[in-house]
Protein backbone atom coordinates (compact mmCIF):
# COMPACT_ATOMS: atom_id res chain seq x y z
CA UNK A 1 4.18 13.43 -7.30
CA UNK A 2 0.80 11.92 -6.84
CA UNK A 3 -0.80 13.61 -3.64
CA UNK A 4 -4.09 11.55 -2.89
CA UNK A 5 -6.95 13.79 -1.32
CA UNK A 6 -7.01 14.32 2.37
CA UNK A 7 -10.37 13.00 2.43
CA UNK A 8 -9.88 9.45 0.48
CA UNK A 9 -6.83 8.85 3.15
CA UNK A 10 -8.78 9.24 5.75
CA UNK A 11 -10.61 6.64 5.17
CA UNK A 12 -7.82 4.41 3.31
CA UNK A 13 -6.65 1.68 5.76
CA UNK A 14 -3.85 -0.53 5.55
CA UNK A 15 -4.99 -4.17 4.43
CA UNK A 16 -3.15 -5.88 6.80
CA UNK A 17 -2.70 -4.22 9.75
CA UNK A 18 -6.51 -2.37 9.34
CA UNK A 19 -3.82 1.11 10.55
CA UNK A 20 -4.74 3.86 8.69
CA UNK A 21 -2.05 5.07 6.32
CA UNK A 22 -0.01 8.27 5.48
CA UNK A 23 1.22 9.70 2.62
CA UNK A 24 4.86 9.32 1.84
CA UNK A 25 6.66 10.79 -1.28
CA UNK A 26 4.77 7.99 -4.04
CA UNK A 27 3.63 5.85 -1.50
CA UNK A 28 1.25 5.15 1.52
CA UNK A 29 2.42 3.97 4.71
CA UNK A 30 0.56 2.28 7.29
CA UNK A 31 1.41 3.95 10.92
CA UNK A 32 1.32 0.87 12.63
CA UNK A 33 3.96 -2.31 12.26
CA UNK A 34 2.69 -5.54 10.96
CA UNK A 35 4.05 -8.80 12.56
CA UNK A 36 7.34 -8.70 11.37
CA UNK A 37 7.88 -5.55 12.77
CA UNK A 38 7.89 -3.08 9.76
CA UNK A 39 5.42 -0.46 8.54
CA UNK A 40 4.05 -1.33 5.31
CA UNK A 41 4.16 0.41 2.08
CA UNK A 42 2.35 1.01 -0.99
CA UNK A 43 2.82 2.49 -3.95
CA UNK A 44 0.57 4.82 -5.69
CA UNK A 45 0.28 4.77 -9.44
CA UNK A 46 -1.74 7.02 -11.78
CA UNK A 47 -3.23 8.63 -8.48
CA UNK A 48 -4.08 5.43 -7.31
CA UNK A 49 -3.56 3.97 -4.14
CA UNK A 50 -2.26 0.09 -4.67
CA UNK A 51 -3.45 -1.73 -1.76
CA UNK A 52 -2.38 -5.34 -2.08
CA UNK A 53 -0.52 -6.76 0.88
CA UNK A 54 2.97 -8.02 0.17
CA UNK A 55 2.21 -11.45 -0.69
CA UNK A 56 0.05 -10.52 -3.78
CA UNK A 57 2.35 -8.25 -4.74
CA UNK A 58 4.95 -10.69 -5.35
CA UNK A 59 2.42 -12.74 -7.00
CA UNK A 60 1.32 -9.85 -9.07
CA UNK A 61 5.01 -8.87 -9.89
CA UNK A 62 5.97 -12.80 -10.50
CA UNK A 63 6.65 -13.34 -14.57
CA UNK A 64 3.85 -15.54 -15.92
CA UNK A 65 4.31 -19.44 -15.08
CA UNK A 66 1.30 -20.93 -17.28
CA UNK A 67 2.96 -19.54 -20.52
């Protein structure tokens, strides 16, 4: 498992609630809720934190429309 350094989380913040985020297993989680309620998570890959709020990460994830 990926452990990021205790000094690049603590100054990592979540993107959308500006929270700042713990480590859990392969991911970071923000400590506080965004609007719908639920703490937000992101996955770290290579060692590297993925910050992209949910949104872009469905566009991200989406197959390719413009092929």
């Amino acid at each position: 498992m990926p452990k990021v350094s205790p000094e690049l989380l603590s100054i990592l913040r979540c993107p959308v609630t500006g929270s700042p985020l713990e480590q859990d297993g392969e991911e970071l989680v923000s400590t506080a809720a965004a609007a719908s309620g639920e703490k937000l998570r992101y996955a770290i890959q290579d060692g590297i934190p993925l910050l992209l709020p949910p949104e872009l990460r469905a566009a991200v994830n989406a197959p390719d429309q413009h092929a």
